[in-house]
Structures are given as structure tokens and as C-alpha cells.
C-alpha atoms as a PDB file:
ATOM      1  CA  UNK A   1      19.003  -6.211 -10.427  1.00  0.00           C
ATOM      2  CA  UNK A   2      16.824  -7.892  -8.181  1.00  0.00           C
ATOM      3  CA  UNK A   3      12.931  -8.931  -9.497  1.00  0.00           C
ATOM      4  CA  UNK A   4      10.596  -6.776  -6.901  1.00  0.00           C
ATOM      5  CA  UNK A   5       6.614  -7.640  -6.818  1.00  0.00           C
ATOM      6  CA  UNK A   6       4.616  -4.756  -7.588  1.00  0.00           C
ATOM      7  CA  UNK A   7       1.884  -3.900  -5.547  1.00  0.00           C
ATOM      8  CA  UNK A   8      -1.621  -2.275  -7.291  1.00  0.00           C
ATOM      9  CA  UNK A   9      -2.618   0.506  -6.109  1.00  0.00           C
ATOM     10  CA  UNK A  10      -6.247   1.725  -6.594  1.00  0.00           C
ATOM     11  CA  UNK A  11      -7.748   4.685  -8.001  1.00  0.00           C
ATOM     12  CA  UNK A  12     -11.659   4.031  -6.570  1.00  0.00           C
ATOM     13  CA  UNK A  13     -11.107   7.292  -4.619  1.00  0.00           C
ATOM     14  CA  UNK A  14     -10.267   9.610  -7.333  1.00  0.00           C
ATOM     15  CA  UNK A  15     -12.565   8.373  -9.579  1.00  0.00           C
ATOM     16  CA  UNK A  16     -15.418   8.609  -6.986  1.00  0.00           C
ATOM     17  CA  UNK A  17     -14.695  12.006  -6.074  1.00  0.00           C
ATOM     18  CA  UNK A  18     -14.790  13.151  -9.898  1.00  0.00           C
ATOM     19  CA  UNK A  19     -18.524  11.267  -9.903  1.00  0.00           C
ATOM     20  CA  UNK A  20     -19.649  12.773  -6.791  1.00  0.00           C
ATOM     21  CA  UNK A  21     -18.719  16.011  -7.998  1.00  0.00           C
ATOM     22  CA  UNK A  22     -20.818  15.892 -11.733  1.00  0.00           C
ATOM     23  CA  UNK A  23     -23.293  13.988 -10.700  1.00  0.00           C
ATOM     24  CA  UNK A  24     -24.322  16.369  -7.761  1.00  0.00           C
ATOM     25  CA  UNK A  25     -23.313  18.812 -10.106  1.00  0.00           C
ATOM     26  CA  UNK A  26     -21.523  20.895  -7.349  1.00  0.00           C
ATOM     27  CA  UNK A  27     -20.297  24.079  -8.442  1.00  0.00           C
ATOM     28  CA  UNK A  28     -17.407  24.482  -5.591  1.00  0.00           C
ATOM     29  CA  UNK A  29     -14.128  24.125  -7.042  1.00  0.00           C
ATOM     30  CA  UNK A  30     -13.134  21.895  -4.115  1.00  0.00           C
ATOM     31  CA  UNK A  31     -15.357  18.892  -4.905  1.00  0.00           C
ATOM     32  CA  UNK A  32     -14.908  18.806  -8.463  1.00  0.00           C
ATOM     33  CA  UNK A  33     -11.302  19.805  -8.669  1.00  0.00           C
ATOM     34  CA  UNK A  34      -9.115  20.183  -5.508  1.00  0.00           C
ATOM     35  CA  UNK A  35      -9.917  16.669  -3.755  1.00  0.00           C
ATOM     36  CA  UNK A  36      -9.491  14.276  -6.956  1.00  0.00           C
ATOM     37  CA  UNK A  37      -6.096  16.061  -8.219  1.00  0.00           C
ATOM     38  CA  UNK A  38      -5.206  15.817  -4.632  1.00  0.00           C
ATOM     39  CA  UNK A  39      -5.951  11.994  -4.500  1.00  0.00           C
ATOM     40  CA  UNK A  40      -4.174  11.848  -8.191  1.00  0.00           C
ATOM     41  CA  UNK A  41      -0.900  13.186  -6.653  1.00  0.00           C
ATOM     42  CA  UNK A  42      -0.971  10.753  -3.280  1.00  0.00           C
ATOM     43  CA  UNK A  43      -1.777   8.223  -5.483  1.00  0.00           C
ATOM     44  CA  UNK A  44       1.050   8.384  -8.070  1.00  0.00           C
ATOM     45  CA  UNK A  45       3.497   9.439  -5.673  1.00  0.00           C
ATOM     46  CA  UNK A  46       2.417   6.134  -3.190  1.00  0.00           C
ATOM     47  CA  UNK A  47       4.668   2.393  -3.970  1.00  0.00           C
ATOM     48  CA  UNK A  48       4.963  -0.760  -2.651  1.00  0.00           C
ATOM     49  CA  UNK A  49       6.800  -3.625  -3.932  1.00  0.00           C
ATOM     50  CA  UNK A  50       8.666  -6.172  -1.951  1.00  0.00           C
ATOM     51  CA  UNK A  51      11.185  -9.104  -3.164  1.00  0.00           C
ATOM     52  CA  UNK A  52      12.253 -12.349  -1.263  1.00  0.00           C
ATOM     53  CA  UNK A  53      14.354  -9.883   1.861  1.00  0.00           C
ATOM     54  CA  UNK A  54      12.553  -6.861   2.213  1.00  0.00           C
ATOM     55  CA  UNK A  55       9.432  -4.452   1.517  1.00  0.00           C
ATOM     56  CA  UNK A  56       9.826  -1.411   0.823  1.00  0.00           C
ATOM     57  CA  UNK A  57       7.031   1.674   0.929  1.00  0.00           C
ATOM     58  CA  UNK A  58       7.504   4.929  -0.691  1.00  0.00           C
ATOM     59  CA  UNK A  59       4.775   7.833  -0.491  1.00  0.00           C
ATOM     60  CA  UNK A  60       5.213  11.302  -0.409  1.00  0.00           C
ATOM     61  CA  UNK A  61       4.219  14.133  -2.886  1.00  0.00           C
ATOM     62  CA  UNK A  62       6.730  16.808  -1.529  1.00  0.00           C
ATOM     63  CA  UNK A  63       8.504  15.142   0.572  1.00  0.00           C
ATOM     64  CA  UNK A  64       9.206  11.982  -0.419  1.00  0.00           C
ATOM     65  CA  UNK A  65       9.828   8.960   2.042  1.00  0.00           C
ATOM     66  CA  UNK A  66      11.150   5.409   1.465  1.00  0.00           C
ATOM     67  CA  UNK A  67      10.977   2.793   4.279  1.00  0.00           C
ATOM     68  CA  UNK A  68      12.502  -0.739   3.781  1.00  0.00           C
ATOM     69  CA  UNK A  69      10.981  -3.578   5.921  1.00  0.00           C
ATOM     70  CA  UNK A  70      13.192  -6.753   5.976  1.00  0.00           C
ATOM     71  CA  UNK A  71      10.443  -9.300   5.600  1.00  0.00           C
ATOM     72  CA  UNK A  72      12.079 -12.070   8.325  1.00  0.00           C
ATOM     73  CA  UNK A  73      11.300  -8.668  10.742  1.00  0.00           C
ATOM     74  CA  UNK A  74       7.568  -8.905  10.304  1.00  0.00           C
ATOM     75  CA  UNK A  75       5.287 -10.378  13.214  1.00  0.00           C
ATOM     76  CA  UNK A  76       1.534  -9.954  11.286  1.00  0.00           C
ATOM     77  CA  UNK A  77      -0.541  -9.770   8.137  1.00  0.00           C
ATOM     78  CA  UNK A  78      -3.442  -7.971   8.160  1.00  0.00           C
ATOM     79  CA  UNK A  79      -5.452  -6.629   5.343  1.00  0.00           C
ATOM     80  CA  UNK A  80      -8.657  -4.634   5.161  1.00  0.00           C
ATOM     81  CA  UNK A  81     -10.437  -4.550   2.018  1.00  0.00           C
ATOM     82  CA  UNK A  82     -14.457  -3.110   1.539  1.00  0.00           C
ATOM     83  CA  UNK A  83     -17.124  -3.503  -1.162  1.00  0.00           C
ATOM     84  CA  UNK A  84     -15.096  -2.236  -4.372  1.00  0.00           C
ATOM     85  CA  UNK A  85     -11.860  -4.524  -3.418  1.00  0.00           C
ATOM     86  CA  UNK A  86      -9.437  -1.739  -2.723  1.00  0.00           C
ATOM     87  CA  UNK A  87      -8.038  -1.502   1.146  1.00  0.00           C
ATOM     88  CA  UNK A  88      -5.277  -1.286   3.457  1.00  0.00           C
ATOM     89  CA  UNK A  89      -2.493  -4.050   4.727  1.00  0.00           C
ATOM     90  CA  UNK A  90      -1.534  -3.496   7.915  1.00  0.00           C
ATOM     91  CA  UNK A  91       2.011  -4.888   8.190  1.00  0.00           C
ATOM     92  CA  UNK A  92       3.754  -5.329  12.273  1.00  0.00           C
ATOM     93  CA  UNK A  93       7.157  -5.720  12.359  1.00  0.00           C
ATOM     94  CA  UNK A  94       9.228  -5.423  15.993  1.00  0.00           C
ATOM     95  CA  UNK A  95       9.199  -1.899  16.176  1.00  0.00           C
ATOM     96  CA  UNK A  96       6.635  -0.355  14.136  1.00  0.00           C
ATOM     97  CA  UNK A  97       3.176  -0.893  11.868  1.00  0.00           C
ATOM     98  CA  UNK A  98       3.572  -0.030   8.531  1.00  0.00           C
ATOM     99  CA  UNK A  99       0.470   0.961   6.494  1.00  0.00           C
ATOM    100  CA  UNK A 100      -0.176   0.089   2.542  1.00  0.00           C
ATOM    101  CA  UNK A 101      -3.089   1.999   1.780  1.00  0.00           C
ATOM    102  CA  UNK A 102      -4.920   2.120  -0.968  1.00  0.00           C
ATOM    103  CA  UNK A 103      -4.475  -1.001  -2.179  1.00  0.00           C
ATOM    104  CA  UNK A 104      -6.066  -2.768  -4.753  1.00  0.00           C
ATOM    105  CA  UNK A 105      -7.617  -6.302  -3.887  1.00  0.00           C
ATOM    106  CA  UNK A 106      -5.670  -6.363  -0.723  1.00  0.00           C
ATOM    107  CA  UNK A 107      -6.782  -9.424   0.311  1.00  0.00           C
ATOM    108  CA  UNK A 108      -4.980 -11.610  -2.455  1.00  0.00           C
ATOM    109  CA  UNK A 109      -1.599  -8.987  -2.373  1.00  0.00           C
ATOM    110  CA  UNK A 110      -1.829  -9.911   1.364  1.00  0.00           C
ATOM    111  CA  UNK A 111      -1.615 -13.597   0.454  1.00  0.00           C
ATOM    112  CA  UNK A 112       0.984 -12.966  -1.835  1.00  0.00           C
ATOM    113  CA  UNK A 113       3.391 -11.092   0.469  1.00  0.00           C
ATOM    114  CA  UNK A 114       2.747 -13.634   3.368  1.00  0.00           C
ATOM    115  CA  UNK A 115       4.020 -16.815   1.062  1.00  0.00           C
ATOM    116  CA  UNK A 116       7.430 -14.235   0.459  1.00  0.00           C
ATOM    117  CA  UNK A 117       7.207 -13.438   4.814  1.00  0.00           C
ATOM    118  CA  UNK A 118       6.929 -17.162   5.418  1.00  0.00           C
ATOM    119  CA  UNK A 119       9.611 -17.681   3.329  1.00  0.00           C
ATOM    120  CA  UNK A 120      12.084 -15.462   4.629  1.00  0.00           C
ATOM    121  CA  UNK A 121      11.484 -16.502   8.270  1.00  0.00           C
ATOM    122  CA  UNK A 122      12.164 -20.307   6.959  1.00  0.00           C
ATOM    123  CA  UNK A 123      15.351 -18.880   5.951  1.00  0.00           C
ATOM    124  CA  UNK A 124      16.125 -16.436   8.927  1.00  0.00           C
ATOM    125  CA  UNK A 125      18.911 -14.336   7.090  1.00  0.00           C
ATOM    126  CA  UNK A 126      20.034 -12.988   9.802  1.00  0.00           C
ATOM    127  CA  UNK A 127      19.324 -16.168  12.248  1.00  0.00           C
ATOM    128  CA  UNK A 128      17.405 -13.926  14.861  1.00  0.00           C
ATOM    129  CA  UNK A 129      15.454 -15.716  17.164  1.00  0.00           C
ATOM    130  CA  UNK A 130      11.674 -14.983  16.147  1.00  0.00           C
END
């Protein structure tokens, strides 16, 4: 079996929610309970991981999608991070922009999936012309 390359996922949003809601000390079951089991469930049901050929992104809670991204494909990199180091990479390939949300330090995972890009266009599996 091929080695894939993780990618962390943060839980900033859950765990803020479940602050917001004692230290407010809101009494509506949809602060304290409904939006961070909510956020638990999108974010255990939410992957990434890529290898040297392809990324692939799988989200869903009920229904459950996988999409593979051949990484010689991909036309731009960009990541988004704020103050507490979680974000979003935006990844462009030729026919559509895949989102990795809420990603942990997505500025050094971005990094990290560009060496593995840069490599497979060097290589140009399937010898398109980029």
C-alpha cells in the first residue's frame, strides 16, 4: 500500500463554540450543544491526505464524498490561515477549486503539498502539456 501524508485538521471551532457557550453561560441548547456536536461530526467525518500522484478529499457526515486530485493537474497553492493557525488551502486544478478547510497550520501543510505538486509536474505522468 502506498504511504499517503496526512493532513491535520483543527478543532479551534468546536472548542470555541463549547467556551462561548459556558462562559456566556447561555442557556439555549443551540449554543452549548447543537453547534459544537455539529462541528464534532464535520470535523471527524472531513480528510485529506495526498501521496506523490494524487490528493484526495473526503467530507461528508451523511453523505459521504471522496474526490481524488492528480497532483500534476493542479495550477495553484493557496492557503489562508488566521490568528490561532488553523485555515483553508485553496487548491486550482484545470477544471475545478478544491477547498481543505479547516486545516491546521495551513501554511506549512501548504508547503508540504507544493514540494509533492512540484514534484509530480517534474515528472508529468501523464506527459500533458502544462
Amino acid at each position: 500500500m502506498e504511504d499517503y501524508y496526512e493532513i491535520q485538521i483543527s478543532k479551534f471551532l468546536l472548542v470555541f463554540w463549547i467556551i462561548i457557550g459556558v462562559l456566556f453561560s447561555i442557556s439555549t441548547i443551540f449554543l452549548i450543544l447543537i453547534v459544537p456536536i455539529c462541528y464534532y461530526f464535520i470535523l471527524k467525518n472531513c480528510k485529506y491526505y495526498y501521496n506523490d500522484e494524487k490528493l484526495i478529499v473526503e467530507k461528508g457526515v451523511f453523505n459521504k464524498t471522496q474526490q481524488i486530485v492528480p497532483l500534476y493537474r493542479i495550477i495553484n497553492i493557496t492557503a489562508k490561515e488566521n490568528i490561532f493557525k488553523y485555515g483553508t488551502i485553496y487548491v486550482r486544478d484545470k477544471e475545478q477549486i478544491v477547498l481543505l478547510k479547516y486545516v491546521k497550520s495551513p501554511r506549512e501543510e501548504m508547503l508540504k503539498l507544493s514540494e509533492k505538486w512540484e514534484l509530480a509536474k517534474k515528472n508529468n505522468i501523464r506527459n500533458e502539456v502544462i
